[in-house]
PDB file of N, CA and C in Angstrom:
ATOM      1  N   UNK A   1     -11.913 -14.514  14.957  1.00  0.00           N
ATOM      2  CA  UNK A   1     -10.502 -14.573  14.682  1.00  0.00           C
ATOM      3  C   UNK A   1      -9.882 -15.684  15.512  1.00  0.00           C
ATOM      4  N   UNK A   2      -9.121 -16.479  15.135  1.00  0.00           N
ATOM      5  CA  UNK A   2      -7.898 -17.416  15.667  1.00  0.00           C
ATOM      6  C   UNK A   2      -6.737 -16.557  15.458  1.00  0.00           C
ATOM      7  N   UNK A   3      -5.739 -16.785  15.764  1.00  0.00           N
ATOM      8  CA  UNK A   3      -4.451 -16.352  16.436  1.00  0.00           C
ATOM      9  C   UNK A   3      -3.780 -17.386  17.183  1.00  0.00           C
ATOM     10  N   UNK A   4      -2.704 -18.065  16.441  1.00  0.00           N
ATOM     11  CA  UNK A   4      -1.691 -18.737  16.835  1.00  0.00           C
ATOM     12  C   UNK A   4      -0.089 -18.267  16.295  1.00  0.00           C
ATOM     13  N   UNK A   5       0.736 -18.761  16.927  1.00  0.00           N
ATOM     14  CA  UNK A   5       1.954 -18.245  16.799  1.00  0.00           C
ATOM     15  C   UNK A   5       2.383 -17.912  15.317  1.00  0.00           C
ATOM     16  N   UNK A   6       1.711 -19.089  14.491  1.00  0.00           N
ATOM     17  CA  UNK A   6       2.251 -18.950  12.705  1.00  0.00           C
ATOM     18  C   UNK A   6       1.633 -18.248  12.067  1.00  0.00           C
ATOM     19  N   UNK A   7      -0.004 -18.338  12.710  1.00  0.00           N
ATOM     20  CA  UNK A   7      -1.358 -17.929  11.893  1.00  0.00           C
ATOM     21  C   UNK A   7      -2.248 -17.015  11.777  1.00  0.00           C
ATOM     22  N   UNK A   8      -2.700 -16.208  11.910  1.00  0.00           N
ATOM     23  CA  UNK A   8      -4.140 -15.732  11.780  1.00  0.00           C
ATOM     24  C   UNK A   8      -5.219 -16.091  10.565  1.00  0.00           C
ATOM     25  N   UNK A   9      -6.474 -16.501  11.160  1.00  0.00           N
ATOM     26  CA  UNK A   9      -7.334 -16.750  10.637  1.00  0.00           C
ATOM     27  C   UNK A   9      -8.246 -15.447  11.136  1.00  0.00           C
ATOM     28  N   UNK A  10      -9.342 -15.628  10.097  1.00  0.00           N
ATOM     29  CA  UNK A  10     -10.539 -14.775  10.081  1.00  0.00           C
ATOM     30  C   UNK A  10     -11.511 -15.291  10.164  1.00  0.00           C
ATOM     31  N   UNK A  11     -12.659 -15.489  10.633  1.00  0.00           N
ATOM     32  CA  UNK A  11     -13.910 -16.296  10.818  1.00  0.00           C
ATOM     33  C   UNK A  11     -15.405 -15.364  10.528  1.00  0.00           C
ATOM     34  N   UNK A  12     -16.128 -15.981   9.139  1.00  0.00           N
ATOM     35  CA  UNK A  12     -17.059 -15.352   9.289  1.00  0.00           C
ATOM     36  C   UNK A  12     -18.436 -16.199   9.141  1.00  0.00           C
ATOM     37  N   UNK A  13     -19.490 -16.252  10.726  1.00  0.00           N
ATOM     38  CA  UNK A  13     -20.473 -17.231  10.581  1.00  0.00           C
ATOM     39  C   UNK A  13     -19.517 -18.593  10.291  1.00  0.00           C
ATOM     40  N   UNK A  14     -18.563 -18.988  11.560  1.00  0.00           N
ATOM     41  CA  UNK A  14     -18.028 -19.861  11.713  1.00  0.00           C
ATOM     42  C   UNK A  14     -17.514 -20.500  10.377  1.00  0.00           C
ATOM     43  N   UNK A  15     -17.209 -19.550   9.550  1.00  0.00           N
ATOM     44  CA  UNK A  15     -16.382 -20.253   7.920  1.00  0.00           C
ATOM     45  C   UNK A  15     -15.490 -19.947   7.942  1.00  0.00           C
ATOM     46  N   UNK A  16     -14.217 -20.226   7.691  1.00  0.00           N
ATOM     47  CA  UNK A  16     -13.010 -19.181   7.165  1.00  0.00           C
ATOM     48  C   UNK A  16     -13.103 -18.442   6.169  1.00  0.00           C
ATOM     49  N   UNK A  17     -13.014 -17.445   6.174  1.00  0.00           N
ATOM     50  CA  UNK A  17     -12.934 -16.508   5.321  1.00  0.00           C
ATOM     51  C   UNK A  17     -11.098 -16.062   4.911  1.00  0.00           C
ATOM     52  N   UNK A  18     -10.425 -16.338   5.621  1.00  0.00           N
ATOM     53  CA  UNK A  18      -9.320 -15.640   5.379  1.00  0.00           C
ATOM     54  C   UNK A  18      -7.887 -16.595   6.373  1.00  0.00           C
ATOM     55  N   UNK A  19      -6.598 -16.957   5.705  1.00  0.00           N
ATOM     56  CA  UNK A  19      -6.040 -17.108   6.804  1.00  0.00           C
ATOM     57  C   UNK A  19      -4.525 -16.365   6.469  1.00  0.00           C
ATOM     58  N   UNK A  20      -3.726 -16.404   7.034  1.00  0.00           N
ATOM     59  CA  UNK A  20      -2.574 -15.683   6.173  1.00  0.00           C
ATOM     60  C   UNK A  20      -1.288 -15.600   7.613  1.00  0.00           C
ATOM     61  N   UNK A  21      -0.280 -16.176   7.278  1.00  0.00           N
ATOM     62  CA  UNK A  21       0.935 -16.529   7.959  1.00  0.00           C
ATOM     63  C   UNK A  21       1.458 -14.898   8.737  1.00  0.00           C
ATOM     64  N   UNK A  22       1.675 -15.052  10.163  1.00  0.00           N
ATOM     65  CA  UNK A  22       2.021 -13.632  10.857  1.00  0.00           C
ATOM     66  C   UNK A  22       3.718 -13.798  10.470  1.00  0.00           C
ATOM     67  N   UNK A  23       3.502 -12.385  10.326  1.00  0.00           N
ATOM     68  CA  UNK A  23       4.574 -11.820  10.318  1.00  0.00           C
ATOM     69  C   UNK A  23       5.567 -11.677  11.753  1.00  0.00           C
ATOM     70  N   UNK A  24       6.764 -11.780  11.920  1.00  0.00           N
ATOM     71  CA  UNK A  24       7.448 -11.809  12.751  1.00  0.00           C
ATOM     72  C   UNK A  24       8.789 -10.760  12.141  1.00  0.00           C
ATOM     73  N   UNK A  25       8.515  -9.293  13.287  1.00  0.00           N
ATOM     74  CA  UNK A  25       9.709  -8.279  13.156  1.00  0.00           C
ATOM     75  C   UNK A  25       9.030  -6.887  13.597  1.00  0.00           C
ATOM     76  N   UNK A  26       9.150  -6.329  12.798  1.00  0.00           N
ATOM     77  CA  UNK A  26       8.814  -4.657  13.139  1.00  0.00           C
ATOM     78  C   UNK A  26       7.274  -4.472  13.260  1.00  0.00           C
ATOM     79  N   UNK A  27       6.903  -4.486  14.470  1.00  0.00           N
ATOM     80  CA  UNK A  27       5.357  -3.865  14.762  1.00  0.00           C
ATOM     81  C   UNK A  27       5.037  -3.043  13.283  1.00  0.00           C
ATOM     82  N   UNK A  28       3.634  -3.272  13.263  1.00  0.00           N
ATOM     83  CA  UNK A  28       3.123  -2.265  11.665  1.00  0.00           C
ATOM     84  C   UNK A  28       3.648  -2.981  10.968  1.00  0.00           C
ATOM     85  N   UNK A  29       4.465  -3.856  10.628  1.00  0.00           N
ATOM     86  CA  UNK A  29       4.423  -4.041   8.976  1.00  0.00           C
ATOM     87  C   UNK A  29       3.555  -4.881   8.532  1.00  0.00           C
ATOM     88  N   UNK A  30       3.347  -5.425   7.132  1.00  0.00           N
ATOM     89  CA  UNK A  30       2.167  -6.086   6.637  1.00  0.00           C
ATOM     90  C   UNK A  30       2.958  -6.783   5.526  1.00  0.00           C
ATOM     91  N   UNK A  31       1.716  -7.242   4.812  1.00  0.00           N
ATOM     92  CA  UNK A  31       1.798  -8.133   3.853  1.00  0.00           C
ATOM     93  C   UNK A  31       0.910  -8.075   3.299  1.00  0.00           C
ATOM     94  N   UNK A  32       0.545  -7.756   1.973  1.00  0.00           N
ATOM     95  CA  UNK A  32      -0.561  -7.893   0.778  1.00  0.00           C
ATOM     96  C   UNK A  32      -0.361  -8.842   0.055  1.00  0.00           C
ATOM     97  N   UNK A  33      -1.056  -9.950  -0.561  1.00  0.00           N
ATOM     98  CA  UNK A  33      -0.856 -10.465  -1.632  1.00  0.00           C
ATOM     99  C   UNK A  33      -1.588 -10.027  -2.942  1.00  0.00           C
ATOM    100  N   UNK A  34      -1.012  -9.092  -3.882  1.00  0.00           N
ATOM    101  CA  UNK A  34      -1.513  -7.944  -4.557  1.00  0.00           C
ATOM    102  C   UNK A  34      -2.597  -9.008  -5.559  1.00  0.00           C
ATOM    103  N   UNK A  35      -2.704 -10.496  -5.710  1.00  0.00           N
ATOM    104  CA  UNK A  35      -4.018 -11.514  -6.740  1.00  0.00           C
ATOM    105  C   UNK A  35      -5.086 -11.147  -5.639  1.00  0.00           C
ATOM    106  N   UNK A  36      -5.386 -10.770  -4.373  1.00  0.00           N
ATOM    107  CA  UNK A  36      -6.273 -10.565  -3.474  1.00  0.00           C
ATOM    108  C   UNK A  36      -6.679  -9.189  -3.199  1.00  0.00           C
ATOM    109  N   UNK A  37      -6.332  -8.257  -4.137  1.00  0.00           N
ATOM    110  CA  UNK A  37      -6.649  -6.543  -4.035  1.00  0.00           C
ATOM    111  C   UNK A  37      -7.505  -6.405  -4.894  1.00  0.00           C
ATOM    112  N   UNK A  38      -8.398  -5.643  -4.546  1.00  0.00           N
ATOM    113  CA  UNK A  38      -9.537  -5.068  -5.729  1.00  0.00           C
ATOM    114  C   UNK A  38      -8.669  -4.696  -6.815  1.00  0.00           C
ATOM    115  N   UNK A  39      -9.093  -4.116  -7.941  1.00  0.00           N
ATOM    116  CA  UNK A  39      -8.435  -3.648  -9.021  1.00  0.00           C
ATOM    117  C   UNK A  39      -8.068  -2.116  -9.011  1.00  0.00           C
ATOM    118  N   UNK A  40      -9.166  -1.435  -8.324  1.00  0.00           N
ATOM    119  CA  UNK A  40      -8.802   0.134  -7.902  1.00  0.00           C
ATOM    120  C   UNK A  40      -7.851  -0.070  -6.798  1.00  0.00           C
ATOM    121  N   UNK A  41      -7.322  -0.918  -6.123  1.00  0.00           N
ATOM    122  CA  UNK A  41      -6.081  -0.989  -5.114  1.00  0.00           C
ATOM    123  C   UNK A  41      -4.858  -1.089  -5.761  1.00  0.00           C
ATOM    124  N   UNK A  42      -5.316  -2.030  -6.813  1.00  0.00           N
ATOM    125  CA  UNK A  42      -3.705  -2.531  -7.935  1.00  0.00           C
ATOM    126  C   UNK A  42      -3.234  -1.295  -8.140  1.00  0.00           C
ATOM    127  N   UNK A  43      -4.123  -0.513  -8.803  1.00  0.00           N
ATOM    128  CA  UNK A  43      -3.598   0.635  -9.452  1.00  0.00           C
ATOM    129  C   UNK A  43      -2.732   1.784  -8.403  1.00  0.00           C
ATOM    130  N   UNK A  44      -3.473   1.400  -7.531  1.00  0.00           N
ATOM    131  CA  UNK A  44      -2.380   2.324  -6.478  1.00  0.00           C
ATOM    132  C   UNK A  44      -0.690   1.959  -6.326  1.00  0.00           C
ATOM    133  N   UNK A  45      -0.640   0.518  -6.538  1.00  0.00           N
ATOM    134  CA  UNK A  45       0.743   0.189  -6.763  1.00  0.00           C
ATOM    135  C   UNK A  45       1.864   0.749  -7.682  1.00  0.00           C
ATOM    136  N   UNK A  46       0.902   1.337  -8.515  1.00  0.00           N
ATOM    137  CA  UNK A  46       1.472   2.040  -9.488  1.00  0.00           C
ATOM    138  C   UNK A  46       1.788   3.590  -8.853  1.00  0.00           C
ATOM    139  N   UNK A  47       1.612   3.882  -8.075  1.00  0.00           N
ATOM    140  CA  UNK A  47       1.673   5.509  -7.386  1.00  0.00           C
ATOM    141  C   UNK A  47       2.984   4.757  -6.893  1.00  0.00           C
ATOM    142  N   UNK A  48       3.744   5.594  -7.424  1.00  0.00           N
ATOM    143  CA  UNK A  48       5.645   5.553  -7.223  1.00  0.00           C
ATOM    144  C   UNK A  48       6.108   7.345  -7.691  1.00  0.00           C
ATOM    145  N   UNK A  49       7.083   7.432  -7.067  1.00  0.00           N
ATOM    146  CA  UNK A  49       7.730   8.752  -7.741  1.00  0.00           C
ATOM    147  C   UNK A  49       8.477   8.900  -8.985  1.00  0.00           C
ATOM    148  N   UNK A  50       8.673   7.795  -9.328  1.00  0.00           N
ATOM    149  CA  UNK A  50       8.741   7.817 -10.959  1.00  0.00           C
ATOM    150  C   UNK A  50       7.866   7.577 -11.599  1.00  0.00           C
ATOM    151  N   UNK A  51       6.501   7.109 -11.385  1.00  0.00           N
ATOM    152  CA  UNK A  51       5.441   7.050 -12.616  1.00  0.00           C
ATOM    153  C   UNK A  51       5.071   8.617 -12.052  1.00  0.00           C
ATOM    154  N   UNK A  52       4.685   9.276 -10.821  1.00  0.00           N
ATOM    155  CA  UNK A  52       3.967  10.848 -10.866  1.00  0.00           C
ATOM    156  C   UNK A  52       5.068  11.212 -11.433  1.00  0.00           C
ATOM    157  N   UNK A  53       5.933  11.036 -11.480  1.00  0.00           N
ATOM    158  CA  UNK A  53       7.128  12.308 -12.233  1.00  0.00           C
ATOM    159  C   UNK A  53       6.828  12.716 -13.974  1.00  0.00           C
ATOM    160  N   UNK A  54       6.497  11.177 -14.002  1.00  0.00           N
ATOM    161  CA  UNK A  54       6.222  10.843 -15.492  1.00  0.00           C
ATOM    162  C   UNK A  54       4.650  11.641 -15.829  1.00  0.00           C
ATOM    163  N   UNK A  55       3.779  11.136 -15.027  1.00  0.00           N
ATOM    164  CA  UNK A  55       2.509  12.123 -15.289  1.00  0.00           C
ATOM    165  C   UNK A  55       2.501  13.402 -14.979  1.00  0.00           C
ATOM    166  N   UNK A  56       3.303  14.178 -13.874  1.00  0.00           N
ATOM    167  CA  UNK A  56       3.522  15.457 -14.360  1.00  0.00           C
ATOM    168  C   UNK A  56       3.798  16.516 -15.075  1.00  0.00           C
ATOM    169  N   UNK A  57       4.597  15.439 -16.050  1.00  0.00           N
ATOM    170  CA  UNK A  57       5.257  15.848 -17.390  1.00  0.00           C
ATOM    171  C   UNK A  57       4.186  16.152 -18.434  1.00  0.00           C
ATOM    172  N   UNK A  58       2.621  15.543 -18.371  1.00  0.00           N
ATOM    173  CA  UNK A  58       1.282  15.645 -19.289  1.00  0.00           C
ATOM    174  C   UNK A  58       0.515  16.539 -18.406  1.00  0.00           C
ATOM    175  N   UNK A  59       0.680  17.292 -17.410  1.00  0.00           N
ATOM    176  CA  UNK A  59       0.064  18.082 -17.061  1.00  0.00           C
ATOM    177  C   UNK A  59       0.911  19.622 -16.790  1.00  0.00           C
ATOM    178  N   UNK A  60       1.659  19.690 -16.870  1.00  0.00           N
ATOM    179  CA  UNK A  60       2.355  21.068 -16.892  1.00  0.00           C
ATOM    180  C   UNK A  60       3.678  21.334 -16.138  1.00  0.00           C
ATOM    181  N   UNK A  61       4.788  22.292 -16.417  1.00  0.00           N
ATOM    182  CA  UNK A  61       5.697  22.984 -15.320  1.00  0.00           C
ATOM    183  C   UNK A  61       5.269  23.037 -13.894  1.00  0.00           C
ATOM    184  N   UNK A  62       3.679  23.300 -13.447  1.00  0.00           N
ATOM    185  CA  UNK A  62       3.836  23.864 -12.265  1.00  0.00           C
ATOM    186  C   UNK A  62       3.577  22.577 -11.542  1.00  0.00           C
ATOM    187  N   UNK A  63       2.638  22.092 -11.837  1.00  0.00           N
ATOM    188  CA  UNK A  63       2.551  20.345 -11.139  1.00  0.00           C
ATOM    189  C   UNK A  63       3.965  19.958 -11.349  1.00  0.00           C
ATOM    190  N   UNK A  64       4.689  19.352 -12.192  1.00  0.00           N
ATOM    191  CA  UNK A  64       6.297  19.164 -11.787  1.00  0.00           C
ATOM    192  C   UNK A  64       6.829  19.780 -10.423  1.00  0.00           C
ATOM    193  N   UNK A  65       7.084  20.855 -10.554  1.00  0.00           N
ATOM    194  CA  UNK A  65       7.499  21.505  -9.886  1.00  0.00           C
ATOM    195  C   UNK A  65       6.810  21.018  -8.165  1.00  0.00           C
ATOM    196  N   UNK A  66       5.497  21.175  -8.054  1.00  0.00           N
ATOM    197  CA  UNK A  66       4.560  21.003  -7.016  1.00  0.00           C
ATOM    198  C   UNK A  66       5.168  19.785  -6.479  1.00  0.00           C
ATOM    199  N   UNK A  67       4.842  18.186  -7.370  1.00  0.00           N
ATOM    200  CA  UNK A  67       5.366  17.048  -7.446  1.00  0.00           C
ATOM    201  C   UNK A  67       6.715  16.645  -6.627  1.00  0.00           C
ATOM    202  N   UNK A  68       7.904  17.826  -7.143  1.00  0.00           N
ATOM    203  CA  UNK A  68       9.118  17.233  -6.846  1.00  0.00           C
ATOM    204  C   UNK A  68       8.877  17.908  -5.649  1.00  0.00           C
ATOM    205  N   UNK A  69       8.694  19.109  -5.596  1.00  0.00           N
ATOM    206  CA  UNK A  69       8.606  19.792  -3.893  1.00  0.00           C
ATOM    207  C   UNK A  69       8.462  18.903  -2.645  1.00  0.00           C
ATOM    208  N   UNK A  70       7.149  17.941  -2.768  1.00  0.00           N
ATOM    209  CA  UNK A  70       5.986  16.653  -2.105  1.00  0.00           C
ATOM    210  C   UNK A  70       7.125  15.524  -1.949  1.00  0.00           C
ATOM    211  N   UNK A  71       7.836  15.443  -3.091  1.00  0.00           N
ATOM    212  CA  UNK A  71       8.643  13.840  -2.901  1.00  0.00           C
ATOM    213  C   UNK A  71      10.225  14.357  -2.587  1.00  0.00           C
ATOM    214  N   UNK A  72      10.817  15.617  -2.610  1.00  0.00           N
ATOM    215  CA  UNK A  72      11.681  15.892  -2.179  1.00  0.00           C
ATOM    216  C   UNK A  72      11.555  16.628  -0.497  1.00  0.00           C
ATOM    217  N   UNK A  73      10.318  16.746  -0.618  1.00  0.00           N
ATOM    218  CA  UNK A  73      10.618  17.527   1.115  1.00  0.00           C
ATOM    219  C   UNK A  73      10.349  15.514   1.989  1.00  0.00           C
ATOM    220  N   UNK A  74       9.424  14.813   1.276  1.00  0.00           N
ATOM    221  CA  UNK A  74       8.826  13.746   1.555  1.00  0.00           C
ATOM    222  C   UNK A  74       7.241  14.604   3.056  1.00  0.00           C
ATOM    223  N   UNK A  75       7.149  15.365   2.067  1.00  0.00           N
ATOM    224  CA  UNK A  75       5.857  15.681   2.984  1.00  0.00           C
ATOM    225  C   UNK A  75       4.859  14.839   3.414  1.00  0.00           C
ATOM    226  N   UNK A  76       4.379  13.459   2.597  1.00  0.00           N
ATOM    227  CA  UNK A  76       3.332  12.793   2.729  1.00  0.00           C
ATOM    228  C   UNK A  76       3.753  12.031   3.871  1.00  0.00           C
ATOM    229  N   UNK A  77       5.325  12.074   4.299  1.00  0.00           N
ATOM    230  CA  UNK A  77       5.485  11.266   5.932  1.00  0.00           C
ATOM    231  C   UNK A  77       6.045  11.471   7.025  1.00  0.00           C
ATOM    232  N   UNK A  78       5.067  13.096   7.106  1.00  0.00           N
ATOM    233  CA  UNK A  78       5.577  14.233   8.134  1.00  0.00           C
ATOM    234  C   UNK A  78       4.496  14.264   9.001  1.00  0.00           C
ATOM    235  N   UNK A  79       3.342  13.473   8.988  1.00  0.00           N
ATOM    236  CA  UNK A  79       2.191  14.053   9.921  1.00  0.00           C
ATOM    237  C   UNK A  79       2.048  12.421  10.695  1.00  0.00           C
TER     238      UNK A  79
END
């Protein structure tokens, strides 16, 4: 790895493999450039609370129900 104020690079067997402009602000945040995600990653982009709302609707009342419980308590960003 290199690490300069603008940059990070990635080095593999002295090649670049990777370089990509740092971010400057809130510790943890990131940056994807979603043309560089596998294709089973893309699809995760699609996990929003309006597309599960929408697929709950092809699987039954009680998943709805389950669904809104999860995105109305926001349980997935309690632990």
């Amino acid at each position: 790895m290199r690490l300069t104020t603008d940059l990070i690079e990635v080095y593999f067997k002295e090649a670049r493999i990777a370089s990509h402009k740092r971010l400057n602000g809130e510790i943890g945040q990131y940056s994807t450039n979603i043309d560089h995600m596998p294709d089973n990653h893309r699809l995760y982009l699609e996990h929003n609370p309006e597309n599960n709302r929408k697929w709950t609707e092809t699987i039954g009342t009680s998943m709805e129900q389950f669904v809104s419980y999860i995105l109305e308590m926001n349980v997935e960003k309690k632990h």
